[in-house]
Protein backbone atom coordinates (compact mmCIF):
# COMPACT_ATOMS: atom_id res chain seq x y z
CA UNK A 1 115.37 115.10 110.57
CA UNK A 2 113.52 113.65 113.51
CA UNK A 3 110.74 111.11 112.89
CA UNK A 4 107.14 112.16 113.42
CA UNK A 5 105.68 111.74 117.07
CA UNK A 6 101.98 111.64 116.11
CA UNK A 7 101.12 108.54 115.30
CA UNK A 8 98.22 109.47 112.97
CA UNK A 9 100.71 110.84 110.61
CA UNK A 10 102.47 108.10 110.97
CA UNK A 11 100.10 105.82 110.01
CA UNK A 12 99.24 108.14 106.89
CA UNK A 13 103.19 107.64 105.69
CA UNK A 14 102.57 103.64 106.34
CA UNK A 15 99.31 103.91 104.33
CA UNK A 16 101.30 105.48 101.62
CA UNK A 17 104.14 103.41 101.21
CA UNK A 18 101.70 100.72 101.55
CA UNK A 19 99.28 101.85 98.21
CA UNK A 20 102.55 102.63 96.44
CA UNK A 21 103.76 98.62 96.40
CA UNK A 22 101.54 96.06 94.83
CA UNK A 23 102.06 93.64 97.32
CA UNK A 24 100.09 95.75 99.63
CA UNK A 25 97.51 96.70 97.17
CA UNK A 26 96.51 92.78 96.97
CA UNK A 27 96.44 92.66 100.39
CA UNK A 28 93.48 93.85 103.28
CA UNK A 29 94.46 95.60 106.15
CA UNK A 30 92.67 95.43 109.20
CA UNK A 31 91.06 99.13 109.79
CA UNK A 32 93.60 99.70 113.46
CA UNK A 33 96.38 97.40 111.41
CA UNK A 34 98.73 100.41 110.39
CA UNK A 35 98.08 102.66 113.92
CA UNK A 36 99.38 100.01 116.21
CA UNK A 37 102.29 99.75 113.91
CA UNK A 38 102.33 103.88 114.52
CA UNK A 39 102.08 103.92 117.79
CA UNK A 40 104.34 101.23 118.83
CA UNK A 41 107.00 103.05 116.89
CA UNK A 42 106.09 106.47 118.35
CA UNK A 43 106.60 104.44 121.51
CA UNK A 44 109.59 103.88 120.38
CA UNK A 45 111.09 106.94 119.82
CA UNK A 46 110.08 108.55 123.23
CA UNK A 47 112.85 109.62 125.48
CA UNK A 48 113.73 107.06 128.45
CA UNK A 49 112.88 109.45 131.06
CA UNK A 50 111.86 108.74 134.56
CA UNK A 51 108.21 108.22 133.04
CA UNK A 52 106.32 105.18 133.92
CA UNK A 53 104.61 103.35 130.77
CA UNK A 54 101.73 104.70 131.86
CA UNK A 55 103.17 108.26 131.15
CA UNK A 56 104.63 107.40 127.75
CA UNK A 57 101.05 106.44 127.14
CA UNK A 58 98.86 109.62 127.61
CA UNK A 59 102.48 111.41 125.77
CA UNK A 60 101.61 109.24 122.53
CA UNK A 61 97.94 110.05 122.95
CA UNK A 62 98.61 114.02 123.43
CA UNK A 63 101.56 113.87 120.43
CA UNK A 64 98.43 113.01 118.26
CA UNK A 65 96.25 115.48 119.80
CA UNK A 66 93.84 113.58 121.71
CA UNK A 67 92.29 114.76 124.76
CA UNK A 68 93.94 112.48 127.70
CA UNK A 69 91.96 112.96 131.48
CA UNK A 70 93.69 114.60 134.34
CA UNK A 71 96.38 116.24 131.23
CA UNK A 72 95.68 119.75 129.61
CA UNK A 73 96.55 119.48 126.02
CA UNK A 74 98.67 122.40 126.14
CA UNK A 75 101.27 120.04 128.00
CA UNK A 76 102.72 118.43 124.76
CA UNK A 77 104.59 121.07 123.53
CA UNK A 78 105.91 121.41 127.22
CA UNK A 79 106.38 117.50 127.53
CA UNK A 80 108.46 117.49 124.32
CA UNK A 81 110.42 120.28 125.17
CA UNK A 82 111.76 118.64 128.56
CA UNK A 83 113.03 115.59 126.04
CA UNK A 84 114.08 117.54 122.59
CA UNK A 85 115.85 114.28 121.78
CA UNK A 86 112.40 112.32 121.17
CA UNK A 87 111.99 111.65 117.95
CA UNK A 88 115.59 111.22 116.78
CA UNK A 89 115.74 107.54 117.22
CA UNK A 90 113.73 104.75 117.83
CA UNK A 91 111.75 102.40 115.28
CA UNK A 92 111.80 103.47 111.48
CA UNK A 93 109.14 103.38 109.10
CA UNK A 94 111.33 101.14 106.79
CA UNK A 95 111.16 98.51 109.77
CA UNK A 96 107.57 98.71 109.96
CA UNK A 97 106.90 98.04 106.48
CA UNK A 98 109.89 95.16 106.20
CA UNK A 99 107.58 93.40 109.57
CA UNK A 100 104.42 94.05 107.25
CA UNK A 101 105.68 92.76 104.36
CA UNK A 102 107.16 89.26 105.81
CA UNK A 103 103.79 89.10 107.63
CA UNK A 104 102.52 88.87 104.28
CA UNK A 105 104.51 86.61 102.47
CA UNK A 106 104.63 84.21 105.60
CA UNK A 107 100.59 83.77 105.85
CA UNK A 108 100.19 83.76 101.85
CA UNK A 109 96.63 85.44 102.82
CA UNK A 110 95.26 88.31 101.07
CA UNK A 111 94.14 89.92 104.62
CA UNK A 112 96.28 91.38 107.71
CA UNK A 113 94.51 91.64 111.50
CA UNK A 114 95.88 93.62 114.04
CA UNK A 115 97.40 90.80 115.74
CA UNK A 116 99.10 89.44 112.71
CA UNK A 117 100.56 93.21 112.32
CA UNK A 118 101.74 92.97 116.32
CA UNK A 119 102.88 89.06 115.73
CA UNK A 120 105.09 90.25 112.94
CA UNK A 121 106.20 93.28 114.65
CA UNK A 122 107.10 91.19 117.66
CA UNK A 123 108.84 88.16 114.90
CA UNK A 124 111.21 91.31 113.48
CA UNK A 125 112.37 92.67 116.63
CA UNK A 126 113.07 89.28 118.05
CA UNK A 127 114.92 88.20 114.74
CA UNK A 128 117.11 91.49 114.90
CA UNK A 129 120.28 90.66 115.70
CA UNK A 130 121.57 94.25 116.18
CA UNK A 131 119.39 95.16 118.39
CA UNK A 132 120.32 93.83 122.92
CA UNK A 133 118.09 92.01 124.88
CA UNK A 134 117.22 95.04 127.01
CA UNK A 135 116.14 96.82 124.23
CA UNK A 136 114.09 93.53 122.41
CA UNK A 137 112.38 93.20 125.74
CA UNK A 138 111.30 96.54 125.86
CA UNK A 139 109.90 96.82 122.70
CA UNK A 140 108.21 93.85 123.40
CA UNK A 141 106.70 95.28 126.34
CA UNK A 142 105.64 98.28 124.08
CA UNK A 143 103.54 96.15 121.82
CA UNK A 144 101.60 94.85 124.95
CA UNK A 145 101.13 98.57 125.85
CA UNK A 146 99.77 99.04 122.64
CA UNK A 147 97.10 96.11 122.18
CA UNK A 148 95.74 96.29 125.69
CA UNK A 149 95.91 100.77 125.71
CA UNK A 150 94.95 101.82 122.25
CA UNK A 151 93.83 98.59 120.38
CA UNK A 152 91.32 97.39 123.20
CA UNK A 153 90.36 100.83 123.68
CA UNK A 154 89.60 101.69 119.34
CA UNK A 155 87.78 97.84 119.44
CA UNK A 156 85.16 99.43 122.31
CA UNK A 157 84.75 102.33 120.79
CA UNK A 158 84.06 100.96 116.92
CA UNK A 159 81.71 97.90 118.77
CA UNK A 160 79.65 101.07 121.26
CA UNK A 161 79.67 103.47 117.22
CA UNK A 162 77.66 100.08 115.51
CA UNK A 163 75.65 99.48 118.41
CA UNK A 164 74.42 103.42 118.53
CA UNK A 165 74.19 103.04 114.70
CA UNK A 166 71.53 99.97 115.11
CA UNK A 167 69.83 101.70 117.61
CA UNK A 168 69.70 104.94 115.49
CA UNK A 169 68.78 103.58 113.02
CA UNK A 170 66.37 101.25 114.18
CA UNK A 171 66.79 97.60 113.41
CA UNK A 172 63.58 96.90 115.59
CA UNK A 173 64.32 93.25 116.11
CA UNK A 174 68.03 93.68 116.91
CA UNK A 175 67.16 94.05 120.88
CA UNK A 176 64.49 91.45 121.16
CA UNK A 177 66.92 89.17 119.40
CA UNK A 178 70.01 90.00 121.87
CA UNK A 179 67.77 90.08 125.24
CA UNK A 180 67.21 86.47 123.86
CA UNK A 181 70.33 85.45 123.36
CA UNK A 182 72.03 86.76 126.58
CA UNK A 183 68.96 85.30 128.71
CA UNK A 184 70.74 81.97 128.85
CA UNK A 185 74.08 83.76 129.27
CA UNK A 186 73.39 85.36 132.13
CA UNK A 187 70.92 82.53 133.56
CA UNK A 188 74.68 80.56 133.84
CA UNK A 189 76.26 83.33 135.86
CA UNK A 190 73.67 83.40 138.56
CA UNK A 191 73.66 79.80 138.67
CA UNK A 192 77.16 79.70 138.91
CA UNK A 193 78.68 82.36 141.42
């Protein structure tokens, strides 16, 4: 049985094996914590093709049915049928939640950010001793993908949703109170080219 390639659903089985341990129950996760953990792994699991990085991104982002520019969407089904082995190896969800769970013991905190996840993700794959350097390095590398094309990406999004939801909502001294505060801000940059 192949594992999932969307890594929404994949973050739905972490979320469950997550609520079904206490450990995890005590513990906050950051709202993107378990979907880099799903799409590192869905990284993971892609076939090593001639695709750049770049192409094993927008795959991940179609797998999950996003709309990805310059791609139509009906191209996943024909992406995944030029590599039918994706999917049948790669990171498990039983790794995942091993990373999680040392994360947690190791910080004794009762919260996990995003970077702890990718920290922890990064300690397990450099403590496995099964696993080559080639392949260590490359999953390395897939973390990176994953913070600077989906985590950067979900933190602009969630920061431009609250600042439409301010505005919408009118906070009336919200703007007055930020023109203020990024006077002096930008004041520095034109003094200093």
């Amino acid at each position: 049985m192949p594992y999932t390639l969307d890594y929404k659903e994949e973050a739905r089985i972490y979320r469950k094996l997550c609520s079904s341990t206490q450990a995890f129950r005590e513990v906050h996760l950051d709202p993107h914590a378990l979907h880099v953990a799903a799409v590192f792994s869905v990284l993971s699991r892609l076939g090593e093709g001639e695709e750049r990085d770049a192409d094993n991104v927008k795959k991940v982002r179609l797998y999950a049915g996003e709309d990805v520019e310059g791609v139509a969407s009906g191209d996943a089904a024909k992406m995944h049928a030029k590599n039918p082995d994706e999917g049948l190896s790669g990171v498990s969800p039983r790794f995942v939640i091993n990373a999680l769970s040392n994360a947690i013991i190791q910080s004794q905190a009762k919260s996990l950010t995003t970077m702890d996840v990718l920290i922890a993700l990064k300690d397990s794959i450099e403590a496995d001793v099964r696993m080559d350097g080639k392949k260590k390095r490359k999953w390395v590398d897939f973390l990176v993908a994953v913070r600077k094309d989906f985590y950067n990406r979900w933190v602009k999004e969630d920061v431009h949703k609250a600042v439409v939801e301010i505005l919408a909502h009118g906070d009336q001294e919200i703007v007055p109170t930020c023109a203020s505060s990024c006077r002096p801000y930008a004041h520095r940059l034109r003094s200093n080219p």
